[in-house]
C-alpha atoms as a PDB file:
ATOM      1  CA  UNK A   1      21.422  -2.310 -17.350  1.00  0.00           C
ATOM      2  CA  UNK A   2      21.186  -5.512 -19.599  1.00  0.00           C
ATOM      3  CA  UNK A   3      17.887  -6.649 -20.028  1.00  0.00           C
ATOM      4  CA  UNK A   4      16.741 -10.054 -20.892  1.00  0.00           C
ATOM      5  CA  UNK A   5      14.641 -10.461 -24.210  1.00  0.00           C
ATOM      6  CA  UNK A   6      11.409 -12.714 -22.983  1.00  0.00           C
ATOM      7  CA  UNK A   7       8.518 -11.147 -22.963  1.00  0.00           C
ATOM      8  CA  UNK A   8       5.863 -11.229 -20.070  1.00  0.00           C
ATOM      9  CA  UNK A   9       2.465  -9.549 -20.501  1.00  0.00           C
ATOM     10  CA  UNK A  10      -0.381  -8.289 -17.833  1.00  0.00           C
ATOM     11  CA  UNK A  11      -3.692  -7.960 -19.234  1.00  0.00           C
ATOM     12  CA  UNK A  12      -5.502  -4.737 -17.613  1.00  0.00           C
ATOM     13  CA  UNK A  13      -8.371  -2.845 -17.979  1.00  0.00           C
ATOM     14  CA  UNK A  14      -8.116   0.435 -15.778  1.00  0.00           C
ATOM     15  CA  UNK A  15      -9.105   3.974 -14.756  1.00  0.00           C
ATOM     16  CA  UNK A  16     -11.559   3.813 -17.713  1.00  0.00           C
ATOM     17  CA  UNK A  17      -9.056   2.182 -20.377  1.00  0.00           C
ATOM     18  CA  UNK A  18      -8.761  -1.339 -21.787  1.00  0.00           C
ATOM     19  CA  UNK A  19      -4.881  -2.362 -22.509  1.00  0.00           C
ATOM     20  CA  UNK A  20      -1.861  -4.205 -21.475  1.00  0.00           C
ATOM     21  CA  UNK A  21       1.457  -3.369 -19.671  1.00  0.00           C
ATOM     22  CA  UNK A  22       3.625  -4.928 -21.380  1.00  0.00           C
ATOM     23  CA  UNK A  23       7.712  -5.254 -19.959  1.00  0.00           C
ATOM     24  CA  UNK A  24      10.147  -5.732 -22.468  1.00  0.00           C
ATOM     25  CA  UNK A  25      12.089  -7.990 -20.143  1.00  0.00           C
ATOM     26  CA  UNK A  26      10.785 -10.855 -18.255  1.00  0.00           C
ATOM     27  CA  UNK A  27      13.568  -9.795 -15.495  1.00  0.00           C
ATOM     28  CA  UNK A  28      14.031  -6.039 -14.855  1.00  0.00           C
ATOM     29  CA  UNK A  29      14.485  -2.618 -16.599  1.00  0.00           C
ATOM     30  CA  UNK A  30      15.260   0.677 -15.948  1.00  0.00           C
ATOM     31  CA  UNK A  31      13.574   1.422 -13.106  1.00  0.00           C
ATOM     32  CA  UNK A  32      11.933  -1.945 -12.212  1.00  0.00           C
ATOM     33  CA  UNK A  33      12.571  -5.772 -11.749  1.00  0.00           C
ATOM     34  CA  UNK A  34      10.806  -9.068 -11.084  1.00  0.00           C
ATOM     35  CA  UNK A  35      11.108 -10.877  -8.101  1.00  0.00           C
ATOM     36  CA  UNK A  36      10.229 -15.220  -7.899  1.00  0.00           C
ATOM     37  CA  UNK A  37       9.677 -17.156  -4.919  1.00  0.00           C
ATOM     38  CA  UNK A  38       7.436 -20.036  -4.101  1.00  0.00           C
ATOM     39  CA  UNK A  39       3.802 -19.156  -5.866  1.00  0.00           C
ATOM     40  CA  UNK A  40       4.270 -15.782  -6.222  1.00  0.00           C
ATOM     41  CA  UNK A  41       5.837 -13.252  -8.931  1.00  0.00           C
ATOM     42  CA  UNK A  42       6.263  -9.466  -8.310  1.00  0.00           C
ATOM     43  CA  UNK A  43       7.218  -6.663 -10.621  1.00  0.00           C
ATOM     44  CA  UNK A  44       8.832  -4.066  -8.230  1.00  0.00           C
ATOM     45  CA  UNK A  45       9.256  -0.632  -9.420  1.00  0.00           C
ATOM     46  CA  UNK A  46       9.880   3.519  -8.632  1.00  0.00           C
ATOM     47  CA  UNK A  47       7.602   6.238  -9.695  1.00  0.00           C
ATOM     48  CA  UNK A  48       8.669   6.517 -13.731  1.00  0.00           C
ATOM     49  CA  UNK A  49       6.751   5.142 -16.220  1.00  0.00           C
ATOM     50  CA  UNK A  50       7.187   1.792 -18.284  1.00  0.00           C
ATOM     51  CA  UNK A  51       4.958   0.865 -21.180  1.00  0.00           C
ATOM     52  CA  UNK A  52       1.154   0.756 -19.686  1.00  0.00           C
ATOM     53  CA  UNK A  53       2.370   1.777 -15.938  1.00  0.00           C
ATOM     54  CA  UNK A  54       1.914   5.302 -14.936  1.00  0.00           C
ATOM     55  CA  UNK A  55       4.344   7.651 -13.608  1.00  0.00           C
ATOM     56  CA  UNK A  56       4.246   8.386 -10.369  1.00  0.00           C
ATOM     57  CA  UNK A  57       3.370   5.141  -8.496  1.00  0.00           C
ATOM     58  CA  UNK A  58       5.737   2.939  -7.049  1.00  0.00           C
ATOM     59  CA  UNK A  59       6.148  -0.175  -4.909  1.00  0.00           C
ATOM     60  CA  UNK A  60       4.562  -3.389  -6.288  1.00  0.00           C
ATOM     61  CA  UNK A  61       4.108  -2.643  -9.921  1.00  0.00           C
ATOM     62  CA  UNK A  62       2.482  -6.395 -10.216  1.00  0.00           C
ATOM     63  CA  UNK A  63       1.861  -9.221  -7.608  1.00  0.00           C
ATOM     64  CA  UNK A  64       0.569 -12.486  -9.183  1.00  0.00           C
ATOM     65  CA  UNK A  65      -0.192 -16.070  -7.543  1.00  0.00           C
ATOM     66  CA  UNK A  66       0.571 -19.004  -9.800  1.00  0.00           C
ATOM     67  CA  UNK A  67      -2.938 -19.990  -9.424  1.00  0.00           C
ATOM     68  CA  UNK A  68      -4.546 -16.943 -10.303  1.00  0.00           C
ATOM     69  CA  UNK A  69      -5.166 -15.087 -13.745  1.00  0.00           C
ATOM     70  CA  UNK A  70      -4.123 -11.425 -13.120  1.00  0.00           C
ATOM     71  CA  UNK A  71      -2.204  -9.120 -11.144  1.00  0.00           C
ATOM     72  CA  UNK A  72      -4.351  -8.513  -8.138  1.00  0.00           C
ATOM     73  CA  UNK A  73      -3.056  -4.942  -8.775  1.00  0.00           C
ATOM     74  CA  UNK A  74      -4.586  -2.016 -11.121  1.00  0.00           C
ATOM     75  CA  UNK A  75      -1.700  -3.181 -13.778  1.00  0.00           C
ATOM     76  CA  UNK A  76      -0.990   0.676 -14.929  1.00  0.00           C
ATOM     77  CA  UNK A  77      -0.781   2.152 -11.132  1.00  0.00           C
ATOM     78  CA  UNK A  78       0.629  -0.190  -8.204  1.00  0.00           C
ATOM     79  CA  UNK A  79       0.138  -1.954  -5.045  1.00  0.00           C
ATOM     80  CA  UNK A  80       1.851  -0.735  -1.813  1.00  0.00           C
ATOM     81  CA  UNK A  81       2.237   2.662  -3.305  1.00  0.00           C
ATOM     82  CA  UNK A  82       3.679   5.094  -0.997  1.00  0.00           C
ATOM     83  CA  UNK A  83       1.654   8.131  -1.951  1.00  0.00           C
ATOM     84  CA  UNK A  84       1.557  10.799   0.444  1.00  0.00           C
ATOM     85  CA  UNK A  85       3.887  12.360   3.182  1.00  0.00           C
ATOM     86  CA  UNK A  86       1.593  14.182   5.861  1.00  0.00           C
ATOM     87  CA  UNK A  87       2.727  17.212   8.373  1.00  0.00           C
ATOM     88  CA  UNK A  88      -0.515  19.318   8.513  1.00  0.00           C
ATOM     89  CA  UNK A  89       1.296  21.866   5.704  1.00  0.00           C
ATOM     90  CA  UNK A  90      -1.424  22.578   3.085  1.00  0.00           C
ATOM     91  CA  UNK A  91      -1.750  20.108   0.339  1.00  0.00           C
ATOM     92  CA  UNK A  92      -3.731  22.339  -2.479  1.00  0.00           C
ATOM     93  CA  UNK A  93      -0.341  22.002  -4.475  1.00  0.00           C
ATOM     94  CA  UNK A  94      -0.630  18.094  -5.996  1.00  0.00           C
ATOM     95  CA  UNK A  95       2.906  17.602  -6.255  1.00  0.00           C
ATOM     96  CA  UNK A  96       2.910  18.412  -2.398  1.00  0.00           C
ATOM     97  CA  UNK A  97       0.208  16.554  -1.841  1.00  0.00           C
ATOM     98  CA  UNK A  98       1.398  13.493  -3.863  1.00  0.00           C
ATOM     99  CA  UNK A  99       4.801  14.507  -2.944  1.00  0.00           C
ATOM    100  CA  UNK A 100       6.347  10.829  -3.056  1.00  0.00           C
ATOM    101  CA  UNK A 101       4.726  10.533  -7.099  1.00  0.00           C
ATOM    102  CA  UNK A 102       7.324  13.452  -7.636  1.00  0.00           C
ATOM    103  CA  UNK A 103      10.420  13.356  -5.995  1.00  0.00           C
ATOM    104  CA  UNK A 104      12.902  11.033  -7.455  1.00  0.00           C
ATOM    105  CA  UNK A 105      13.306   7.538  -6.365  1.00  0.00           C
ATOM    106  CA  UNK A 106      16.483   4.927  -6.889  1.00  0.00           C
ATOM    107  CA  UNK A 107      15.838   1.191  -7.313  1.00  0.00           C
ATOM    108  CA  UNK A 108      18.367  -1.493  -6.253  1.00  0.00           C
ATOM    109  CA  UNK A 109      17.538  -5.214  -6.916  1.00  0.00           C
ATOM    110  CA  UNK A 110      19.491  -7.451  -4.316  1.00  0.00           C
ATOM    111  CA  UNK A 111      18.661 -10.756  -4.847  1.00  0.00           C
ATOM    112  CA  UNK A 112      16.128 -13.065  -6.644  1.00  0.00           C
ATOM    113  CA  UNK A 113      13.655 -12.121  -3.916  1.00  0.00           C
ATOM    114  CA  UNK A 114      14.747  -8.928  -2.549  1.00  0.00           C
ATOM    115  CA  UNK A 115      14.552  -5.335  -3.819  1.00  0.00           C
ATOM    116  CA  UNK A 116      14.830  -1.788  -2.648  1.00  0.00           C
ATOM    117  CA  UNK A 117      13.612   1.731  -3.112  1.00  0.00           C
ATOM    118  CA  UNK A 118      15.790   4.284  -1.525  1.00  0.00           C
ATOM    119  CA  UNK A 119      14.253   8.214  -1.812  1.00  0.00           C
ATOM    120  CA  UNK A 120      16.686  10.955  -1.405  1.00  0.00           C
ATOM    121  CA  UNK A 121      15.225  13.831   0.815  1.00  0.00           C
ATOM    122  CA  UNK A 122      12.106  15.226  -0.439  1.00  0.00           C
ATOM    123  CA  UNK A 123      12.051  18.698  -1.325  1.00  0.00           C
ATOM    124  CA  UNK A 124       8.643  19.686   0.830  1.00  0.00           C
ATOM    125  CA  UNK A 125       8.909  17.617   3.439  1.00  0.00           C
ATOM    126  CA  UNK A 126      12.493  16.668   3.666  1.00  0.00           C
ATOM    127  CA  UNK A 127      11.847  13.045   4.449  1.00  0.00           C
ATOM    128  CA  UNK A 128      14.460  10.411   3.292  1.00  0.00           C
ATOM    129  CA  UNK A 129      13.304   6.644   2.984  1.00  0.00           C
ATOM    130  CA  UNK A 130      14.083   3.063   1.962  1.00  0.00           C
ATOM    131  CA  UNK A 131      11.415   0.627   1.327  1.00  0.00           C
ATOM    132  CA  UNK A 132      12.627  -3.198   1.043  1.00  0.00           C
ATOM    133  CA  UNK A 133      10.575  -5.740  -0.331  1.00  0.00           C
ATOM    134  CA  UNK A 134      11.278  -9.257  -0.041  1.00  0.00           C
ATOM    135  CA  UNK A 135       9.295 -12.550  -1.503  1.00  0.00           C
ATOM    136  CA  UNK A 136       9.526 -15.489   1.243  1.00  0.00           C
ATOM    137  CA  UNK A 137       7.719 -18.708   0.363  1.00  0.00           C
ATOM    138  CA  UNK A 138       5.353 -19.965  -0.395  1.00  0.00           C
ATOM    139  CA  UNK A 139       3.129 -16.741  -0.536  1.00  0.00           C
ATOM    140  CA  UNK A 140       4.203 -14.009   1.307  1.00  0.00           C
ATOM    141  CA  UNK A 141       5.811 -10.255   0.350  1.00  0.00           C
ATOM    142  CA  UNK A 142       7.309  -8.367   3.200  1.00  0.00           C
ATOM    143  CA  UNK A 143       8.077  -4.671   2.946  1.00  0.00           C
ATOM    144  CA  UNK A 144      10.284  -3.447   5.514  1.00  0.00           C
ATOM    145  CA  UNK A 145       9.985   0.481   5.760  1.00  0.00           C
ATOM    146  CA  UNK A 146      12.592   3.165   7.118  1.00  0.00           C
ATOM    147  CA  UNK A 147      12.927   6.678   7.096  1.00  0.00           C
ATOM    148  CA  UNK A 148      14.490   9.914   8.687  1.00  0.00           C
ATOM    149  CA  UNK A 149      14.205  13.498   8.471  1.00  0.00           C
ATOM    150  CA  UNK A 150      16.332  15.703   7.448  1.00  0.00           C
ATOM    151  CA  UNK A 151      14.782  19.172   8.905  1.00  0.00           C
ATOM    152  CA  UNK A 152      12.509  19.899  11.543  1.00  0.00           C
ATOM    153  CA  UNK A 153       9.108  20.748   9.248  1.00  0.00           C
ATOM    154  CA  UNK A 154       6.585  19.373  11.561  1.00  0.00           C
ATOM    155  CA  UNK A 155       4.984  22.302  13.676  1.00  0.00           C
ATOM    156  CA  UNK A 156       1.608  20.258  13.805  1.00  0.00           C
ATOM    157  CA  UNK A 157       3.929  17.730  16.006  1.00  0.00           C
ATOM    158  CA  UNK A 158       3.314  14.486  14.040  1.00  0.00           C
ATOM    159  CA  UNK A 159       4.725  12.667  10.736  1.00  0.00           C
ATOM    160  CA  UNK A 160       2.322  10.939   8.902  1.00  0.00           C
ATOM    161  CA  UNK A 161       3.445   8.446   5.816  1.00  0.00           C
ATOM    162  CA  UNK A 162       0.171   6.998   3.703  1.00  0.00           C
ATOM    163  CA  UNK A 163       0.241   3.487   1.573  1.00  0.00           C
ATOM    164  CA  UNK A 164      -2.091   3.274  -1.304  1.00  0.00           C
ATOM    165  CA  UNK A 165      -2.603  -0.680  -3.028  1.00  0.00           C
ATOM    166  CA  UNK A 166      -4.886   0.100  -5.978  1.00  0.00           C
ATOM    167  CA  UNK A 167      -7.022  -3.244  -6.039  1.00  0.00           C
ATOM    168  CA  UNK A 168      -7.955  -4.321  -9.646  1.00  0.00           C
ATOM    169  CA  UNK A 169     -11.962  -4.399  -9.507  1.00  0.00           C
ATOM    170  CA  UNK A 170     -12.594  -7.352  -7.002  1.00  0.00           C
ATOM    171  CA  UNK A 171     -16.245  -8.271  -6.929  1.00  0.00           C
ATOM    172  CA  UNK A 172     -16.579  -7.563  -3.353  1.00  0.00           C
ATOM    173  CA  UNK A 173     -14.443  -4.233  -2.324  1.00  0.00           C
ATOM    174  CA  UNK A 174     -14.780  -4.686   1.431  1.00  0.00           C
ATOM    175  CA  UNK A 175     -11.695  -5.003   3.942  1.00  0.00           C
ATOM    176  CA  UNK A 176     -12.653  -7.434   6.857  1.00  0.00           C
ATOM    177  CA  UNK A 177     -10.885  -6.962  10.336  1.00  0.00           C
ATOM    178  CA  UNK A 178     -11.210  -7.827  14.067  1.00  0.00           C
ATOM    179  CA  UNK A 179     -12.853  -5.013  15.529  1.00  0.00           C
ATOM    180  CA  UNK A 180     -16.332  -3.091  15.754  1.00  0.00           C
ATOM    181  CA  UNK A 181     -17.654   0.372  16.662  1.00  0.00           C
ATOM    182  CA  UNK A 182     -16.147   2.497  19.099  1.00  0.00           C
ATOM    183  CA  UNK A 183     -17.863   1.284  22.378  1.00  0.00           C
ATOM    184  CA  UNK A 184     -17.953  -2.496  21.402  1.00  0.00           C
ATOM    185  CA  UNK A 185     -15.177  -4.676  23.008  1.00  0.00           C
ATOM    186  CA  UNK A 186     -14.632  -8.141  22.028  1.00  0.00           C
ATOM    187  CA  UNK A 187     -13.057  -8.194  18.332  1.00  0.00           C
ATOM    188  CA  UNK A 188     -16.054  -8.858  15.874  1.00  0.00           C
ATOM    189  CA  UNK A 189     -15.475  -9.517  12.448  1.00  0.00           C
ATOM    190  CA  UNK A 190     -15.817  -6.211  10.648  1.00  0.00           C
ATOM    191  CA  UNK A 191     -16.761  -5.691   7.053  1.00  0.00           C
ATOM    192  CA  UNK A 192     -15.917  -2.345   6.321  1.00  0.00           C
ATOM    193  CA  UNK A 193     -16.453  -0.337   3.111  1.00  0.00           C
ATOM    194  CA  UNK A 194     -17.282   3.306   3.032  1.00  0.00           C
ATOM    195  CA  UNK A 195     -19.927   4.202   0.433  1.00  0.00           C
ATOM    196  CA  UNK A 196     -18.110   7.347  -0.996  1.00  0.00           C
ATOM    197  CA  UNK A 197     -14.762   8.152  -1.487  1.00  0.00           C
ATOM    198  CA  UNK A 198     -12.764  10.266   1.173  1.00  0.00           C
ATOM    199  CA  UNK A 199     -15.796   9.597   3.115  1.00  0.00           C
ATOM    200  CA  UNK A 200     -15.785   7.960   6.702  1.00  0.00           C
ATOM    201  CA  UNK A 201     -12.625   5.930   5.071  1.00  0.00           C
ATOM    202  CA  UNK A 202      -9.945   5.468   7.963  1.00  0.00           C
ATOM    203  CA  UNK A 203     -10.096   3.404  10.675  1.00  0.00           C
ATOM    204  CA  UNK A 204      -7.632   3.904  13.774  1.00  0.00           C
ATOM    205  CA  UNK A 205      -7.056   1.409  16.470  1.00  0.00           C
ATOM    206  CA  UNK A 206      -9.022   0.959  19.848  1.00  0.00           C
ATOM    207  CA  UNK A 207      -6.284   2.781  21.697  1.00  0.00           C
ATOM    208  CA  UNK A 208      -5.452   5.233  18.957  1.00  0.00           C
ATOM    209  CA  UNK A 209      -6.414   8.935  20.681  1.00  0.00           C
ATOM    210  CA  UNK A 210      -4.034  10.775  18.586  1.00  0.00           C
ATOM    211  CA  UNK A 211      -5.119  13.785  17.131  1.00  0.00           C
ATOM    212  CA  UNK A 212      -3.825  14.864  13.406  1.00  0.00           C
ATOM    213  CA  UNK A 213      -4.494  18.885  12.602  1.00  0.00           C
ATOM    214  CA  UNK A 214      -4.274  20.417   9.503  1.00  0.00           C
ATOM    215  CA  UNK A 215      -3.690  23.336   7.430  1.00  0.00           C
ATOM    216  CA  UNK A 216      -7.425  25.041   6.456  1.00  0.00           C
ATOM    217  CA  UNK A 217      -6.711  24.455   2.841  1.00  0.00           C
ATOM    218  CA  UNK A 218     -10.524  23.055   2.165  1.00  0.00           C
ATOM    219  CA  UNK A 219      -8.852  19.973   0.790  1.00  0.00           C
ATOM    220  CA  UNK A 220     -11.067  16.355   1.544  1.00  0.00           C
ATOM    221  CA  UNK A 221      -8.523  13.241   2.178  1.00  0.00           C
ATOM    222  CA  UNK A 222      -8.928   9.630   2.975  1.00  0.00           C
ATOM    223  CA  UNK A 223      -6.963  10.356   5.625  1.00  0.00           C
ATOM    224  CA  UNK A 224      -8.752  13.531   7.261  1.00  0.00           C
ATOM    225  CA  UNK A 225     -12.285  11.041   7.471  1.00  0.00           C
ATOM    226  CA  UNK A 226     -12.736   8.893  10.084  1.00  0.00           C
ATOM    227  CA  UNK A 227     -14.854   5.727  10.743  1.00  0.00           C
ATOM    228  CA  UNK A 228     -16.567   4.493  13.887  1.00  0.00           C
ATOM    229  CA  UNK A 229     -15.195   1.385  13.543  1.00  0.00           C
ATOM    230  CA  UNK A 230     -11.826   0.814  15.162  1.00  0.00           C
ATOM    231  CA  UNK A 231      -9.590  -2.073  14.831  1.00  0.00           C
ATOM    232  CA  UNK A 232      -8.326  -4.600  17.579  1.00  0.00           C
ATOM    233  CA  UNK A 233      -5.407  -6.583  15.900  1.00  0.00           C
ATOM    234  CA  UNK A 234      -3.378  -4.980  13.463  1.00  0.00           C
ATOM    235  CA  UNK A 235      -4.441  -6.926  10.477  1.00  0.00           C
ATOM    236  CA  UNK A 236      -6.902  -6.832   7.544  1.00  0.00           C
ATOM    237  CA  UNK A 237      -7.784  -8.679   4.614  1.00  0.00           C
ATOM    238  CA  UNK A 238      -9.520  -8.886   1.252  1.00  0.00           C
ATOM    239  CA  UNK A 239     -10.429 -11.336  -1.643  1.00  0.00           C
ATOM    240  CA  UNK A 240      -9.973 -11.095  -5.172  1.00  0.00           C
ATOM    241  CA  UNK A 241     -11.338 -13.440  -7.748  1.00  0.00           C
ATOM    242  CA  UNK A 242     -10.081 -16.750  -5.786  1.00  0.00           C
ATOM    243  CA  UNK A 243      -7.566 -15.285  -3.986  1.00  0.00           C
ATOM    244  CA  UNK A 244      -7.156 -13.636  -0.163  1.00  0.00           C
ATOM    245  CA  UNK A 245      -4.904 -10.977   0.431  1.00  0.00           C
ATOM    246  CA  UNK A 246      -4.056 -10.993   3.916  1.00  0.00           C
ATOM    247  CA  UNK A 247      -2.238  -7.412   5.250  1.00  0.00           C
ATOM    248  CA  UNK A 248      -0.575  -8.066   8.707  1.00  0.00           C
ATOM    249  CA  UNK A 249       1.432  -5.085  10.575  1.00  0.00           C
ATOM    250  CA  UNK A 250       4.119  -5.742  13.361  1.00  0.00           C
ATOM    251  CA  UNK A 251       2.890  -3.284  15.796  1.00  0.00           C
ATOM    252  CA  UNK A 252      -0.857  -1.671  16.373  1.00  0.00           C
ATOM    253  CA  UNK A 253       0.740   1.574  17.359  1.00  0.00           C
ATOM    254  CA  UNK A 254       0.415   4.521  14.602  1.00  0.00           C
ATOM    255  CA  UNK A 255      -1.072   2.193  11.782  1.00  0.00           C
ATOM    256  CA  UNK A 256      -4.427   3.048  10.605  1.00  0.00           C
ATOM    257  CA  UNK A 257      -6.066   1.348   7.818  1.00  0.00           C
ATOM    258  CA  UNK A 258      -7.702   3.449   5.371  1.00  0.00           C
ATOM    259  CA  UNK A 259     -10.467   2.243   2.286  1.00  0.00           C
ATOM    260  CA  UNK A 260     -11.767   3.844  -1.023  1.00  0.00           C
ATOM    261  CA  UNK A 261     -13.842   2.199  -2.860  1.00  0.00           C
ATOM    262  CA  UNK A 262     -13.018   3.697  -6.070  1.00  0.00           C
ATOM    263  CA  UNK A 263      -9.417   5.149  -5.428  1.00  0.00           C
ATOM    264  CA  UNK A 264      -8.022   2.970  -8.073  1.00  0.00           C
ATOM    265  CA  UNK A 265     -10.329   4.634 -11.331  1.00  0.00           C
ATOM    266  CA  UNK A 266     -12.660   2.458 -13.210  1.00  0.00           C
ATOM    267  CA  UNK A 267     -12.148  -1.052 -14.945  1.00  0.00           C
ATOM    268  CA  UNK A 268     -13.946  -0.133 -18.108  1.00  0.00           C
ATOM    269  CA  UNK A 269     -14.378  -3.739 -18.876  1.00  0.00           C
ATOM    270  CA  UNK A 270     -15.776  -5.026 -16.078  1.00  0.00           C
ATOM    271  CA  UNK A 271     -18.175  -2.591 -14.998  1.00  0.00           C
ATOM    272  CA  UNK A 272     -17.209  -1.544 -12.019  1.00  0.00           C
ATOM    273  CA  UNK A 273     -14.453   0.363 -10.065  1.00  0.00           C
ATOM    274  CA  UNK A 274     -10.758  -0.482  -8.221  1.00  0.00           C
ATOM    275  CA  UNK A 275     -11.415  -0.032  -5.096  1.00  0.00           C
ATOM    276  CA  UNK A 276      -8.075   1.407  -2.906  1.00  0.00           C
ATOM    277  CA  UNK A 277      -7.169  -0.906   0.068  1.00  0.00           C
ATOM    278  CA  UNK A 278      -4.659   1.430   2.346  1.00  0.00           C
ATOM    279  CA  UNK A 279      -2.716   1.777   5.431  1.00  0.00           C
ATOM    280  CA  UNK A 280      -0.710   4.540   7.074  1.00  0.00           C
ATOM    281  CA  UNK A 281       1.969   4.976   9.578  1.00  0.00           C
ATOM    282  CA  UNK A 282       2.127   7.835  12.171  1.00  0.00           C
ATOM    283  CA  UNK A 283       4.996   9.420  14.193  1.00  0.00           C
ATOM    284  CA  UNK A 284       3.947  10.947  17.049  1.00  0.00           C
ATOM    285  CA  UNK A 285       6.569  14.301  17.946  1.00  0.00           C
ATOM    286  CA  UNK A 286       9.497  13.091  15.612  1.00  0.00           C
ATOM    287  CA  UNK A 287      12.899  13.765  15.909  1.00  0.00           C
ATOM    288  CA  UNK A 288      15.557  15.383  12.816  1.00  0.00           C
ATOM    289  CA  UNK A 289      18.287  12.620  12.060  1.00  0.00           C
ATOM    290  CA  UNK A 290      15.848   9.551  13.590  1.00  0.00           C
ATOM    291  CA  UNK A 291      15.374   6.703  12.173  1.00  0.00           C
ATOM    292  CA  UNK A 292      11.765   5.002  12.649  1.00  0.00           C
ATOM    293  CA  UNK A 293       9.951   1.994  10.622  1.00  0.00           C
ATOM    294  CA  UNK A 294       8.028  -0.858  11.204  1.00  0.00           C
ATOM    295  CA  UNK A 295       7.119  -3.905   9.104  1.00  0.00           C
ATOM    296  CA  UNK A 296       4.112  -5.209   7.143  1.00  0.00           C
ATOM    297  CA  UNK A 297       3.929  -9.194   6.075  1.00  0.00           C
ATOM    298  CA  UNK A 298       0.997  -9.513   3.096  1.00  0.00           C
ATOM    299  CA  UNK A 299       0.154 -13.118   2.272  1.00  0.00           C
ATOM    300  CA  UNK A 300      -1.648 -13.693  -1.629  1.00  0.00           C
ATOM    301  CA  UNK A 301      -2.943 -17.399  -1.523  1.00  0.00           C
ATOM    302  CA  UNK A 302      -5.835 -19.197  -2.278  1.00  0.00           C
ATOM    303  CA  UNK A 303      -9.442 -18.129  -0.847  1.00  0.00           C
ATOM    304  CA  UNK A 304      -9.089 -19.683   2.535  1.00  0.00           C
ATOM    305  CA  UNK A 305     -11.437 -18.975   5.980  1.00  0.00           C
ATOM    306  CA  UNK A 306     -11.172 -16.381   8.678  1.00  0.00           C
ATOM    307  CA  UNK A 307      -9.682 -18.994  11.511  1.00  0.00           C
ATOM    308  CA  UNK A 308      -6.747 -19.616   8.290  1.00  0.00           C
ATOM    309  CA  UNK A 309      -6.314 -15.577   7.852  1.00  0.00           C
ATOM    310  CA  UNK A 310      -5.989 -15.407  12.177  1.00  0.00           C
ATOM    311  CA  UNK A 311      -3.289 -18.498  11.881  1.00  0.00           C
ATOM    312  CA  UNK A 312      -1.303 -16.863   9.358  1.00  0.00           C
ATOM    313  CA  UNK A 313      -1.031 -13.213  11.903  1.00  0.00           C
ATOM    314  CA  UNK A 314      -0.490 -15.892  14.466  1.00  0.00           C
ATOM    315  CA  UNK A 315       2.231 -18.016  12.802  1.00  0.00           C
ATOM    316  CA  UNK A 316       4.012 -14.437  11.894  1.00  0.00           C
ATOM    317  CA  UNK A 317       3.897 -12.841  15.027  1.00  0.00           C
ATOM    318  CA  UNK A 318       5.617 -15.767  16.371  1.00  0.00           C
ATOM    319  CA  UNK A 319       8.012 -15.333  14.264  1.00  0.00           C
ATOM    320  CA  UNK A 320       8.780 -11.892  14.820  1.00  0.00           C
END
């Protein structure tokens, strides 16, 4: 692959180290590429490892607004990571555990604004996907999500895919969401942030009865932990410096979000740690050779108000 000689830099300062990732094309590479649309620039990659960035995490290497001064992202790890693949199989073993990290992954860029990453079968869980992303203006990234499997591994009777977006130490770590506890109705504004990681750290929504079981392999997980607090719209969102990241879903129906507050490490330089903003995706009783997805729209812009956050999950879901 040719690869254009401007230079781009990301200042980071991560999991306890100050430094740069630094991309010896402005464009792509081996393994990555950089997407432009409207206010937004995103450095899509697979699991190897380029300069500062880690192997092992994929998705959204970098997302930048025009307006802002930094990836919003932990610059050596990612953002809309996909991280684990979950059947109740014991998960002591971390390249079973972080099974997507490991297997290998294939990037195709197919436009200025579009990429994909297409995973053959995994060896554990025998789990092929493809994972589009797509930059629409003026501030939005899509990722369209598909997979199938390939054999029937899933005696527990469920599939369970988890999304990891390590957040690069925003002063306040908190998700907010329309929801509340358990036996409130009405869709309060929730502030949620668990005090401890893998600790009270997913929250399901009010419908979601569904029962995960699991091996007795005495391993703690974000996504074993549960909250009281259950969401009513499938939406959340954040802030970062003066930004709002806005994560909206296109179906309440096996997403859960999930929330560490110091998944991402520790920015050395600013005192504090990267907190892990996270989602997952359950399939109830699935099938070998079927395919099943859904769709997430994110939205980086400016640090606007709730009733602006509600209008963009309105405008989308009329577009839908």
């Amino acid at each position: 692959m040719k690869m254009k000689t401007k230079t781009i830099s990301i200042a980071c300062a991560a999991l306890g180290a100050v430094g740069c990732l630094s991309l010896a094309a402005e464009e792509e590479g081996p393994g990555w590429t950089t997407l432009r649309v409207g206010e937004l620039t995103a450095v899509v990659g697979d699991n190897s490892a380029e300069g500062g960035h880690r192997a092992g995490y994929n998705g959204v290497w970098s997302l930048r607004h025009s307006t802002g001064a930094r990836s919003v992202f932990v610059p050596t790890v990612a953002g809309l990571n996909l991280e684990h693949i979950v059947t109740g199989s014991p998960l002591a073993d971390n390249e079973v555990f972080f099974e997507p990290r490991h297997a290998p992954m294939e990037l195709r860029k197919i436009s200025e604004s579009e990429a994909e990453l297409h995973q053959p079968p995994t060896p554990v869980s025998h789990v092929e996907s493809w994972t589009r992303f797509r930059l629409v203006a003026p501030h939005y990234l899509e990722m369209d999500f598909r997979c199938v499997a390939h054999r029937p591994v899933f005696e527990r009777g469920y599939l369970a895919l988890f999304w990891a977006s390590y957040m690069d130490a925003p002063e306040d770590k908190s998700l907010h969401f329309l929801g509340g506890l358990e036996d409130q109705r009405g869709g309060l504004w929730t502030q949620f942030c668990p005090q401890w990681h893998n600790d009270q750290s997913t929250v399901r929504h009010r419908d979601d009865r569904f029962e995960m079981t699991f091996a007795d392999d005495g391993r703690d997980t974000l996504f074993k932990s549960f909250s009281r607090f259950r969401f009513d719209e499938p939406f959340f969102y954040g802030h970062i410096d003066e930004l709002t990241w806005v994560v909206m879903f296109d179906r309440s129906e096996g997403i859960r979000f999930t929330q560490s507050p110091s998944g991402g490490g520790v920015n050395a330089e600013r005192l504090t740690t990267n907190p892990a903003w996270d989602f997952q995706f359950i399939v109830e009783k699935p099938e070998v050779g079927k395919e099943y997805g859904f769709r997430v729209r994110t939205a980086l812009r400016p640090r606007c108000s709730r009733e602006e956050v509600i209008e963009e999950f309105r405008k989308w879901r009329e577009l839908r």
